[in-house]
Protein backbone atom coordinates (compact mmCIF):
# COMPACT_ATOMS: atom_id res chain seq x y z
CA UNK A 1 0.00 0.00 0.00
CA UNK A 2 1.39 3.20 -0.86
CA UNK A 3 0.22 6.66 1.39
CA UNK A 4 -0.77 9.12 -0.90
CA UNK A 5 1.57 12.43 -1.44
CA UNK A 6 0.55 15.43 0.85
CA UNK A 7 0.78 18.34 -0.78
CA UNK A 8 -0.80 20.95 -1.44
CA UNK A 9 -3.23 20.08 -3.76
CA UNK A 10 -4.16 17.47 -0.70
CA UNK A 11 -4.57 18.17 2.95
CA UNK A 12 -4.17 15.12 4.66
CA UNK A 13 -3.28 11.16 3.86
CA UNK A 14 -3.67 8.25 6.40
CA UNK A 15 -2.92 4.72 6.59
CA UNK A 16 -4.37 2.69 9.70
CA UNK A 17 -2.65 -0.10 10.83
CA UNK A 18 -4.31 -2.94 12.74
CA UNK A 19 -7.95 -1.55 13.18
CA UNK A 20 -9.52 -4.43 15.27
CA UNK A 21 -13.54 -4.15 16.24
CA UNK A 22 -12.90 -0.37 15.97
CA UNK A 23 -9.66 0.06 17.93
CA UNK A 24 -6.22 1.19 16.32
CA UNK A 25 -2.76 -0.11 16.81
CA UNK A 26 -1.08 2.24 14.82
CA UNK A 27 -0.79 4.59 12.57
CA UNK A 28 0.88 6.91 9.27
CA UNK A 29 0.19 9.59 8.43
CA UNK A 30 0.49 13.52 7.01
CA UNK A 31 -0.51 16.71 6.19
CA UNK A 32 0.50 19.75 4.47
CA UNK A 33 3.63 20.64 7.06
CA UNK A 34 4.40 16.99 8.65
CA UNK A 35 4.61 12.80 8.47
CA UNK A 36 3.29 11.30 11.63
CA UNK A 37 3.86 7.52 12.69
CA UNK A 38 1.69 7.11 15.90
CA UNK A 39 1.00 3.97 18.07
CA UNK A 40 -2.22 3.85 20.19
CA UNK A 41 -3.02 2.27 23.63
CA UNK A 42 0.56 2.94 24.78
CA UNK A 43 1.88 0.65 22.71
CA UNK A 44 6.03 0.99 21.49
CA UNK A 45 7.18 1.80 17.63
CA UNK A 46 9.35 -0.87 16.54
CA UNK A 47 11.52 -0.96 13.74
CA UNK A 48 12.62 -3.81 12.33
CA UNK A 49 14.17 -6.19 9.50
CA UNK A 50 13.22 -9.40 8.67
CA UNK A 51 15.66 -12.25 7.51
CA UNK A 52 14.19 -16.08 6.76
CA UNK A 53 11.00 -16.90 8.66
CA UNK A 54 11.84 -14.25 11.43
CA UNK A 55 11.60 -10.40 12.63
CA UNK A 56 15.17 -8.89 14.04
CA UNK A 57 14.56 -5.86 16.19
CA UNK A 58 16.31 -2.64 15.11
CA UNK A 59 14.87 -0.28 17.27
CA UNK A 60 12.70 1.11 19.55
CA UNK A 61 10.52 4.09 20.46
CA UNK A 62 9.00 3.89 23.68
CA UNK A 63 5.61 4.90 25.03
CA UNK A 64 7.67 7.10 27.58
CA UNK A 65 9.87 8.45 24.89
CA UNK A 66 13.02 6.74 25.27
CA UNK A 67 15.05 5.17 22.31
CA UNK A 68 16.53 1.84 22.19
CA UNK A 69 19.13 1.13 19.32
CA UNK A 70 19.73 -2.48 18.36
CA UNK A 71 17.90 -5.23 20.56
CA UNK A 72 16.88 -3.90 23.70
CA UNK A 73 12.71 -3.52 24.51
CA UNK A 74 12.89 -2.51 27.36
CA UNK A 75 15.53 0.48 27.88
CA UNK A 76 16.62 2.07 31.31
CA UNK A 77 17.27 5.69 29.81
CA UNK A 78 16.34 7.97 27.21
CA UNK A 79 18.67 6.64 24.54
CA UNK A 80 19.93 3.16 24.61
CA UNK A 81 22.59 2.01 22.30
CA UNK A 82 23.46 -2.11 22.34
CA UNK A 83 25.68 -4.09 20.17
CA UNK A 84 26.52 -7.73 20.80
CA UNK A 85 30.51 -8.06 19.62
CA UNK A 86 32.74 -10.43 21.31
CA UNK A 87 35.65 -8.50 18.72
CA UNK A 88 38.66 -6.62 20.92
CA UNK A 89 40.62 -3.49 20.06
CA UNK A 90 43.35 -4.48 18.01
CA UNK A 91 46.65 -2.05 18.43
CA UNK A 92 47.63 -3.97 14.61
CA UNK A 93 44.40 -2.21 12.79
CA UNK A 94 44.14 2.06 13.27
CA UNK A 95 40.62 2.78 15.67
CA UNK A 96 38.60 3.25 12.29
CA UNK A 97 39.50 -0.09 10.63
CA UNK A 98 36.25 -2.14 10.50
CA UNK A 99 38.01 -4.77 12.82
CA UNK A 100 37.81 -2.27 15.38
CA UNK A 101 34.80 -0.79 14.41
CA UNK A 102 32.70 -3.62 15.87
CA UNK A 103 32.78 -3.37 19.50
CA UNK A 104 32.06 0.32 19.03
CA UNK A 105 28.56 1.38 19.90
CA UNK A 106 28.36 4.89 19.29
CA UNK A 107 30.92 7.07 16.23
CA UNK A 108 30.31 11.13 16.25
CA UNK A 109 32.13 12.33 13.22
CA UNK A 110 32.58 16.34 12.28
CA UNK A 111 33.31 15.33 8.42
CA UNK A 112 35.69 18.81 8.24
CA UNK A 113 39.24 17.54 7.14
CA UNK A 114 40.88 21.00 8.47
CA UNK A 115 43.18 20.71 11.29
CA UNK A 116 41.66 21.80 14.27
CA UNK A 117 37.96 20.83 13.02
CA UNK A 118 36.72 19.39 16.57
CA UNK A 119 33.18 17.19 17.78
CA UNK A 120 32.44 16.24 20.81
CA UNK A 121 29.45 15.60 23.70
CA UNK A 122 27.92 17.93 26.12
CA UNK A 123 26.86 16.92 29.60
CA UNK A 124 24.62 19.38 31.20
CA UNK A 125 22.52 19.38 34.68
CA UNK A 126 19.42 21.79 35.21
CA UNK A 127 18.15 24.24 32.18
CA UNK A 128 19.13 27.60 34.36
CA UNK A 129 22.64 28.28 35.14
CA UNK A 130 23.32 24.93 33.86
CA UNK A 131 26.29 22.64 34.81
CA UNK A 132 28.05 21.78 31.69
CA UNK A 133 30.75 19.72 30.58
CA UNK A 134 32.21 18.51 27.45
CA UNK A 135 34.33 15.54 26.41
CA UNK A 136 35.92 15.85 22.53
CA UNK A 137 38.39 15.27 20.21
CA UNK A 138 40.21 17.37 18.35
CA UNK A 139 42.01 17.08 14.87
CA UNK A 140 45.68 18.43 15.45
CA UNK A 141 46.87 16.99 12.45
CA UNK A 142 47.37 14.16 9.85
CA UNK A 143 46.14 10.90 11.90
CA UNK A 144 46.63 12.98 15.42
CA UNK A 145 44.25 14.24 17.92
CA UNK A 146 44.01 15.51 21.30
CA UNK A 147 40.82 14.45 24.16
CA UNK A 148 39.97 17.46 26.11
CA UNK A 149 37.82 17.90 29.04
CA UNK A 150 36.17 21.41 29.62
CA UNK A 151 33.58 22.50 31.67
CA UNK A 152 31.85 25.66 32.12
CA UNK A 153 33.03 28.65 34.46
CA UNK A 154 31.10 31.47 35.45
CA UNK A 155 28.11 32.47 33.11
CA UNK A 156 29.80 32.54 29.63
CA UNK A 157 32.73 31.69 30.20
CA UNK A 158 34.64 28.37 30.14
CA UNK A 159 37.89 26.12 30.40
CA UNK A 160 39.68 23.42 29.43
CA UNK A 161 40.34 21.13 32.57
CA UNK A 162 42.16 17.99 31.14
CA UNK A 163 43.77 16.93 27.99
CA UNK A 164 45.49 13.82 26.84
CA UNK A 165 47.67 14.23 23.21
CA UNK A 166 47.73 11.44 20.68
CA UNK A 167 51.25 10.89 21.47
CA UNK A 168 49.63 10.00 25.56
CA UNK A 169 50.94 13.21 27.34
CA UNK A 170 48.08 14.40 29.82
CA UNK A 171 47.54 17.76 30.76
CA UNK A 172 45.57 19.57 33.50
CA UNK A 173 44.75 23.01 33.28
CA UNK A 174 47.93 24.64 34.54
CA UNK A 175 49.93 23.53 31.87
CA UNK A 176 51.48 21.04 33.88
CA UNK A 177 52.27 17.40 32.01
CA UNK A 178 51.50 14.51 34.14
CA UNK A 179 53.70 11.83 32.97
């Protein structure tokens, strides 16, 4: 079944999925500005593949919002990322070689080749005044980064608290080198 296009010559398309003695299980949907994918009664959205005679779980959208990548059902937090690798870091292949790409659950990539092109994740507690901190790498150069550690100070300001280089020298914020 294919939804018909929203557009504007059309103000709304629907497909209902599992309509049982009048109730719905789920459903697509759009309208000039949006495409909706609801589930009723409280029920998950699940994503998945199927492969011979069975379904393999992908994914999952909670009815309390939370997002479970790979097999979980069930997850603990608002995003969940699982993989299932018995496969160990190998110093003989560089971090990005698919042998050690499969024990790793989670890749952020800033796709700028300049040196000093940075990405990295931001921790924060409470919405006003906010405690923040930030974990990234940066691009130095060719096949070299640094790991810093920053964390806000003040209301706009902030600072870099720790830093280990690609060659393993650490850093904490008074310069100092902590062999």
């Amino acid at each position: 079944m294919v939804l018909p296009a929203c557009d504007e010559l059309s103000s709304d398309a629907s497909i209902t999925i599992g309509l049982n003695n009048g109730t719905k299980y789920g459903n697509f949907s759009c309208d000039n500005s949006s495409t909706y994918l609801y589930a009723y009664n409280g029920n998950d959205i699940i994503f998945s593949t199927h492969t011979a005679n069975s379904f393999n779980r992908k994914a999952t959208l909670t009815n309390y919002g939370r997002l479970a990548i790979g097999s979980e059902d069930t997850p603990t937090t608002q995003l969940y990322v699982g993989i299932s690798s018995s496969t160990q870091w190998s110093s003989s292949k560089n971090v990005s070689n698919t042998t050690n790409l499969d024990f790793l659950a989670l890749d952020l990539i800033n796709t700028d080749n300049n040196t000093n092109s940075e990405v990295g994740l931001m921790m924060e507690a409470g919405s006003s005044s906010a405690a923040q901190m930030t974990i990234s790498t940066k691009k130095v150069s060719a096949n070299y980064a640094e790991l810093a550690i920053r964390t806000r100070e003040g209301g706009s300001a902030s600072k870099e608290i720790w830093k280990i280089r690609g060659n393993g020298k650490r850093y904490v914020r008074t310069g100092a080198t902590i062999d």
